[in-house]
C-alpha atoms as a PDB file:
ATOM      1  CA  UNK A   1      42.811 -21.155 -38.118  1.00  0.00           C
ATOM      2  CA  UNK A   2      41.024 -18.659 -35.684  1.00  0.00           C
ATOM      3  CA  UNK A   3      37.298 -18.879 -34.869  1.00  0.00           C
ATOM      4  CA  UNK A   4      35.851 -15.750 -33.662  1.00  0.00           C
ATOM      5  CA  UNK A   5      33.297 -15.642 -30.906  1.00  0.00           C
ATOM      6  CA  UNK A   6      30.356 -13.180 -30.430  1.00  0.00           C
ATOM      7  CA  UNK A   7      30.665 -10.904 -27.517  1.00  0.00           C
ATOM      8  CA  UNK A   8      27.799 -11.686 -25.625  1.00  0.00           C
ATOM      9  CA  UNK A   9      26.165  -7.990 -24.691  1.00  0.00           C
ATOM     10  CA  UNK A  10      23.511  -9.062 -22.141  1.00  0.00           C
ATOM     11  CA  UNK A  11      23.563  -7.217 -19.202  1.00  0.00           C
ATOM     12  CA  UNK A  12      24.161  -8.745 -16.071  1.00  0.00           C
ATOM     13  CA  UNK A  13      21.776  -8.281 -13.045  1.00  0.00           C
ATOM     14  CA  UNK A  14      23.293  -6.270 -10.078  1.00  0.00           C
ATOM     15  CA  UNK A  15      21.100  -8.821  -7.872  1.00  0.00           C
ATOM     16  CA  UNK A  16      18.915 -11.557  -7.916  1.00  0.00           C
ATOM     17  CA  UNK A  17      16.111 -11.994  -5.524  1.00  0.00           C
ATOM     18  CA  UNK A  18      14.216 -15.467  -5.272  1.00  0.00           C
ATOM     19  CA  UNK A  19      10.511 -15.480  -3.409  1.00  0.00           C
ATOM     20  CA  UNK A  20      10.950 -12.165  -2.166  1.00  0.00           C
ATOM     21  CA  UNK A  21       8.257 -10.355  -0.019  1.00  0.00           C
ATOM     22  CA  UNK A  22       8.664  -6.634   0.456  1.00  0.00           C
ATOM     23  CA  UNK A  23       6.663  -4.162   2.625  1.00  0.00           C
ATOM     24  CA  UNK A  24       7.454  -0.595   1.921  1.00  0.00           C
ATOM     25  CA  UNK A  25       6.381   1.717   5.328  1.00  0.00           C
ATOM     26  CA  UNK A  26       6.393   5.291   5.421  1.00  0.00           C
ATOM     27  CA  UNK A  27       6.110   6.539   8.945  1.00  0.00           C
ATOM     28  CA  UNK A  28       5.243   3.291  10.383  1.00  0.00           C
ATOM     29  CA  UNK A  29       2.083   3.350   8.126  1.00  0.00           C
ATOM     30  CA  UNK A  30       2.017   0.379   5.170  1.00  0.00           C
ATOM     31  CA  UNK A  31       2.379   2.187   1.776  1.00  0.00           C
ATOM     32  CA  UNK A  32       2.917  -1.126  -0.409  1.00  0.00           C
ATOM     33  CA  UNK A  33       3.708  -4.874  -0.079  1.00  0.00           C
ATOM     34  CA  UNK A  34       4.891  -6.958  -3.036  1.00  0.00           C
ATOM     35  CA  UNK A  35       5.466 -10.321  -3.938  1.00  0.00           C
ATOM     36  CA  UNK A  36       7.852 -12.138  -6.525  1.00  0.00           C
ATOM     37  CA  UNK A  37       8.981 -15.376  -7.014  1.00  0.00           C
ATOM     38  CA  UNK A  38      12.388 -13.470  -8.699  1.00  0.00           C
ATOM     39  CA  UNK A  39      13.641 -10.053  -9.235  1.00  0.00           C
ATOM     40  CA  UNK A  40      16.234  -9.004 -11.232  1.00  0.00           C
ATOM     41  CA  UNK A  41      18.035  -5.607 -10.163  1.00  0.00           C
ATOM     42  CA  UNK A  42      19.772  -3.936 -13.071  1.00  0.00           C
ATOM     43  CA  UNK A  43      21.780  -0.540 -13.094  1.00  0.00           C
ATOM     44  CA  UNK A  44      18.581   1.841 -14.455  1.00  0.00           C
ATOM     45  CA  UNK A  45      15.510  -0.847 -14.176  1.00  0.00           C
ATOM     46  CA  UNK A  46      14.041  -3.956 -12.275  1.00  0.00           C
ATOM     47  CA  UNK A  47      12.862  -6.805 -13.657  1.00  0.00           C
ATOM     48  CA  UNK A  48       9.931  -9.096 -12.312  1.00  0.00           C
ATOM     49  CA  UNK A  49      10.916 -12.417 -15.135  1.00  0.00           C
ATOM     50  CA  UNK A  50       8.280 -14.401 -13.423  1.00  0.00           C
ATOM     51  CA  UNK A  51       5.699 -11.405 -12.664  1.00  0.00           C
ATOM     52  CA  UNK A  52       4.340  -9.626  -9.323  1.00  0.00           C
ATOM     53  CA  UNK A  53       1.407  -9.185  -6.701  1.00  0.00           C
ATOM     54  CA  UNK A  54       1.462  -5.871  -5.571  1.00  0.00           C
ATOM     55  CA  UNK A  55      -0.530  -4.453  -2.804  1.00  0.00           C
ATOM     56  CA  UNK A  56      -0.934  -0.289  -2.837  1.00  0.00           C
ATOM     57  CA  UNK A  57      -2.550   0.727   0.520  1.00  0.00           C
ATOM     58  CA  UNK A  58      -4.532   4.178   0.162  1.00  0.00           C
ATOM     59  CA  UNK A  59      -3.865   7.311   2.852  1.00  0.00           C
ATOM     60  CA  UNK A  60      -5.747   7.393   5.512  1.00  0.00           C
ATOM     61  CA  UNK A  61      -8.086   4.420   4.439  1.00  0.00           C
ATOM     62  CA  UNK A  62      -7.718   0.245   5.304  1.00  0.00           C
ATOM     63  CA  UNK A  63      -8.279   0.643   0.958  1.00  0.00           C
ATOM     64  CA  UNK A  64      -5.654  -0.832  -1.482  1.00  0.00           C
ATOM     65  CA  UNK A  65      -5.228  -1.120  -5.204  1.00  0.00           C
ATOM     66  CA  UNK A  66      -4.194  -5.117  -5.875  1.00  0.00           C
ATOM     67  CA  UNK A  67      -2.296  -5.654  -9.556  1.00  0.00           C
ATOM     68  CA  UNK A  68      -0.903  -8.871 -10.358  1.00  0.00           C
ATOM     69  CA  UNK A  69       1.219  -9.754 -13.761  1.00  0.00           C
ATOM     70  CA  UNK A  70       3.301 -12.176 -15.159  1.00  0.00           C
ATOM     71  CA  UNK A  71       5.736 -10.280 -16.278  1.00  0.00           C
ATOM     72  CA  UNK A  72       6.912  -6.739 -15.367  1.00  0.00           C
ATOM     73  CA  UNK A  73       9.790  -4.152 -16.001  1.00  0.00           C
ATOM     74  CA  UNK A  74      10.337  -0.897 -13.538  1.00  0.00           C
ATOM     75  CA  UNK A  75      12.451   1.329 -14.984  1.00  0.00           C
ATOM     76  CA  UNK A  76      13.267   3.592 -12.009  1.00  0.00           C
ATOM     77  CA  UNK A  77      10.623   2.949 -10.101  1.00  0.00           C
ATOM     78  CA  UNK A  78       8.731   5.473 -12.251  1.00  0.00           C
ATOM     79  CA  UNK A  79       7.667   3.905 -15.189  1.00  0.00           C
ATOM     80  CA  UNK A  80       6.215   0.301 -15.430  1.00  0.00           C
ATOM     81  CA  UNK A  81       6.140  -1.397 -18.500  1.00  0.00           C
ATOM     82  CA  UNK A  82       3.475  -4.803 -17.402  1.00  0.00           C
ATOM     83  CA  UNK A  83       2.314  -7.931 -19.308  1.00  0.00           C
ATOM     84  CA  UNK A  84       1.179 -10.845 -19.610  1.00  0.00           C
ATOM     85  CA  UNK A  85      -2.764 -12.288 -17.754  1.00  0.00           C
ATOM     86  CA  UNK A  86      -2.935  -8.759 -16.102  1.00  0.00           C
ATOM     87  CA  UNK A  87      -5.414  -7.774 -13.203  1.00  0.00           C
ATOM     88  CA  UNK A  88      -5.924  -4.426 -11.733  1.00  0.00           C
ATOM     89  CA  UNK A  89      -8.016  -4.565  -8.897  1.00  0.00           C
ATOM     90  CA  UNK A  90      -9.286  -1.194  -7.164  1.00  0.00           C
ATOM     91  CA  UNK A  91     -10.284   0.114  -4.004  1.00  0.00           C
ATOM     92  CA  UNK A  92     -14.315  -0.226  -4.866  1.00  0.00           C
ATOM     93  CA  UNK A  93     -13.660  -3.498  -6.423  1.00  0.00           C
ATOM     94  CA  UNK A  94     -14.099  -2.995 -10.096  1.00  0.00           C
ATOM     95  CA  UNK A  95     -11.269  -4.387 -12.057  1.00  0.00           C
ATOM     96  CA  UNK A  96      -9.963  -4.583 -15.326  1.00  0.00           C
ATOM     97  CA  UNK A  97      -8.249  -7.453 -17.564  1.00  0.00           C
ATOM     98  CA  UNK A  98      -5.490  -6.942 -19.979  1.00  0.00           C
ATOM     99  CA  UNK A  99      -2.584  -7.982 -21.326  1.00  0.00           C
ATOM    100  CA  UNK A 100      -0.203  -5.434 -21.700  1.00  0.00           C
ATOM    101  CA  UNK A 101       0.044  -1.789 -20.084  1.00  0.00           C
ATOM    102  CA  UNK A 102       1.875   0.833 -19.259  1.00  0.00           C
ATOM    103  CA  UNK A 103       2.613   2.407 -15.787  1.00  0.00           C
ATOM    104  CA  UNK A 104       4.066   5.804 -15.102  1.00  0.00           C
ATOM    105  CA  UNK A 105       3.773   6.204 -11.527  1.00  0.00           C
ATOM    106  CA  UNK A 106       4.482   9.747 -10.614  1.00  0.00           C
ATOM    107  CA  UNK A 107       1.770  10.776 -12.962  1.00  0.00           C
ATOM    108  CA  UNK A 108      -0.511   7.941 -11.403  1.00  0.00           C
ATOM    109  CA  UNK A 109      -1.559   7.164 -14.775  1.00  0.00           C
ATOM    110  CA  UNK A 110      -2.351   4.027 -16.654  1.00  0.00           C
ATOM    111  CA  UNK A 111      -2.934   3.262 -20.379  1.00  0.00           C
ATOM    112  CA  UNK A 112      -2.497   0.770 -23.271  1.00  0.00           C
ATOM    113  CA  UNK A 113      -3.847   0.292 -26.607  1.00  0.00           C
ATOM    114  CA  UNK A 114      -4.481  -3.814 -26.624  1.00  0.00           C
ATOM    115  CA  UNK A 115      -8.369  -5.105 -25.940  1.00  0.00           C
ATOM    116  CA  UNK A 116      -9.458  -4.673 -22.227  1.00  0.00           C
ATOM    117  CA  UNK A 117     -12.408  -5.153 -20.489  1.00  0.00           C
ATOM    118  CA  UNK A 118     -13.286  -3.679 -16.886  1.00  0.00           C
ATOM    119  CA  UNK A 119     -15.589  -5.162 -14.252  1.00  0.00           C
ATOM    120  CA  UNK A 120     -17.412  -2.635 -12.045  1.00  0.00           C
ATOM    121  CA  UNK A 121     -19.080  -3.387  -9.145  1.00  0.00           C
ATOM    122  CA  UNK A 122     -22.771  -2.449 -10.095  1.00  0.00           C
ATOM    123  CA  UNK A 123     -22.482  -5.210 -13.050  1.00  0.00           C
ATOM    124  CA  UNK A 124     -21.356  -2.978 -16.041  1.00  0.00           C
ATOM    125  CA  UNK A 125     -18.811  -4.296 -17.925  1.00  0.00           C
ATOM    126  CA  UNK A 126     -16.883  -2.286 -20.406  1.00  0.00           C
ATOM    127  CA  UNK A 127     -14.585  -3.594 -23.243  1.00  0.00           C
ATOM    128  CA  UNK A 128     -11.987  -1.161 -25.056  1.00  0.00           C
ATOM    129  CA  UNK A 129     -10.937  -2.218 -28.673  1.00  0.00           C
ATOM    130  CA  UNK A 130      -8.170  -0.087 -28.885  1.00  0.00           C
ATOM    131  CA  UNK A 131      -7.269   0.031 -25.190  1.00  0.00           C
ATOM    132  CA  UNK A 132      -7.295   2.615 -22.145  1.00  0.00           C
ATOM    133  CA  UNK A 133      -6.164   5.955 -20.135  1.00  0.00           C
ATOM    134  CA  UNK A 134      -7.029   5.927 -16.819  1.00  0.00           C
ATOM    135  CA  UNK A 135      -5.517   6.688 -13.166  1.00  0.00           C
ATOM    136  CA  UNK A 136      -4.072   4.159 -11.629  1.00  0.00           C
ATOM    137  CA  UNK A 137      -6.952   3.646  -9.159  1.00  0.00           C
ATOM    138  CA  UNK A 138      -9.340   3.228 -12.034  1.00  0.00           C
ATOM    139  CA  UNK A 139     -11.349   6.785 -10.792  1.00  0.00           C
ATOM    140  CA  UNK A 140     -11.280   8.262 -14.285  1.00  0.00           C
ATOM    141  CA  UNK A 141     -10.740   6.209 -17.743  1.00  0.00           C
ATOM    142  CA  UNK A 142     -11.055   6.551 -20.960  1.00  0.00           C
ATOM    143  CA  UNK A 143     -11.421   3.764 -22.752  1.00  0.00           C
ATOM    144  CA  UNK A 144     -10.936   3.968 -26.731  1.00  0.00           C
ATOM    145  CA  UNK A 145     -13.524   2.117 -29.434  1.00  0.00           C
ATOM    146  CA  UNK A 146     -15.964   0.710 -26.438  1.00  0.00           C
ATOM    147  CA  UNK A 147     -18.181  -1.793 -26.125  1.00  0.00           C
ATOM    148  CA  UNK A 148     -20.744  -2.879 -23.352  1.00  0.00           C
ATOM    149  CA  UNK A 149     -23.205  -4.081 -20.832  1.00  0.00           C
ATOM    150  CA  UNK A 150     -25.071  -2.101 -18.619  1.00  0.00           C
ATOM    151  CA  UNK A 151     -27.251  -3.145 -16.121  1.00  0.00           C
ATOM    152  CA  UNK A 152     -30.712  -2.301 -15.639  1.00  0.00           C
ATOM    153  CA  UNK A 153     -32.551  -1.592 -12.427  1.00  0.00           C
END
């Protein structure tokens, strides 16, 4: 009698971080800080199982860009695929609420097509059906079947 056994195919992390802080400098000036309670380095992509704060500081300005997830996948530190209770915080302070969306990072481009709203500043609040393009400072979006409130002064 001979019992055959699946080969199991899951990849194998490279490393394992646990509560890791990083701060990413580029000529002694902060670029980026991030936080994660585990990360999981594989040959081609990272993975963030329990999700990520990450800081981006602006050129020239004290100004960052604040995202937080619960989950997260960087596949070459080019493309972010991120889910799960997402906030994207700008410079200005408006923000937007999501649950899934997409991340390519040398474009500086965001997008999705779940339901998202965005909170700016001034007290508009805008809700896409069908999702979102935008930059990744939230400077320019397009947001797709769109719903409302605008303040009045």
């Amino acid at each position: 009698m001979f019992i055959k056994f699946k080969k199991n195919k899951k990849e194998i992390p490279n490393r394992i971080f646990i509560r890791t802080s990083i701060l990413y400098k580029e000529n002694g000036i902060i670029r980026s800080f991030i936080y994660s309670p585990i990360i999981k380095e594989y040959s081609i992509y990272t993975l963030f199982p329990n999700g990520l704060k990450l800081f981006i500081y602006r050129k020239k300005t004290n100004k960052y860009t604040y995202l937080s997830a619960n989950w997260v996948k960087s596949i070459e530190k080019i493309f972010y695929h991120i889910k799960g209770n997402i906030i994207i915080m700008n410079s200005d302070g408006d923000f937007l609420k999501t649950e899934e969306i997409f991340w390519n990072k040398k474009y500086k481009k965001i997008f999705n097509n779940k339901y998202t709203i965005i909170y700016c500043t001034d007290g508009t609040v805008l809700k896409a059906m069908n999702g979102l393009e935008a930059t990744d400072d939230l400077k320019k979006i397009r947001l797709k079947n769109i719903s409302g409130i605008f303040p009045i002064q």
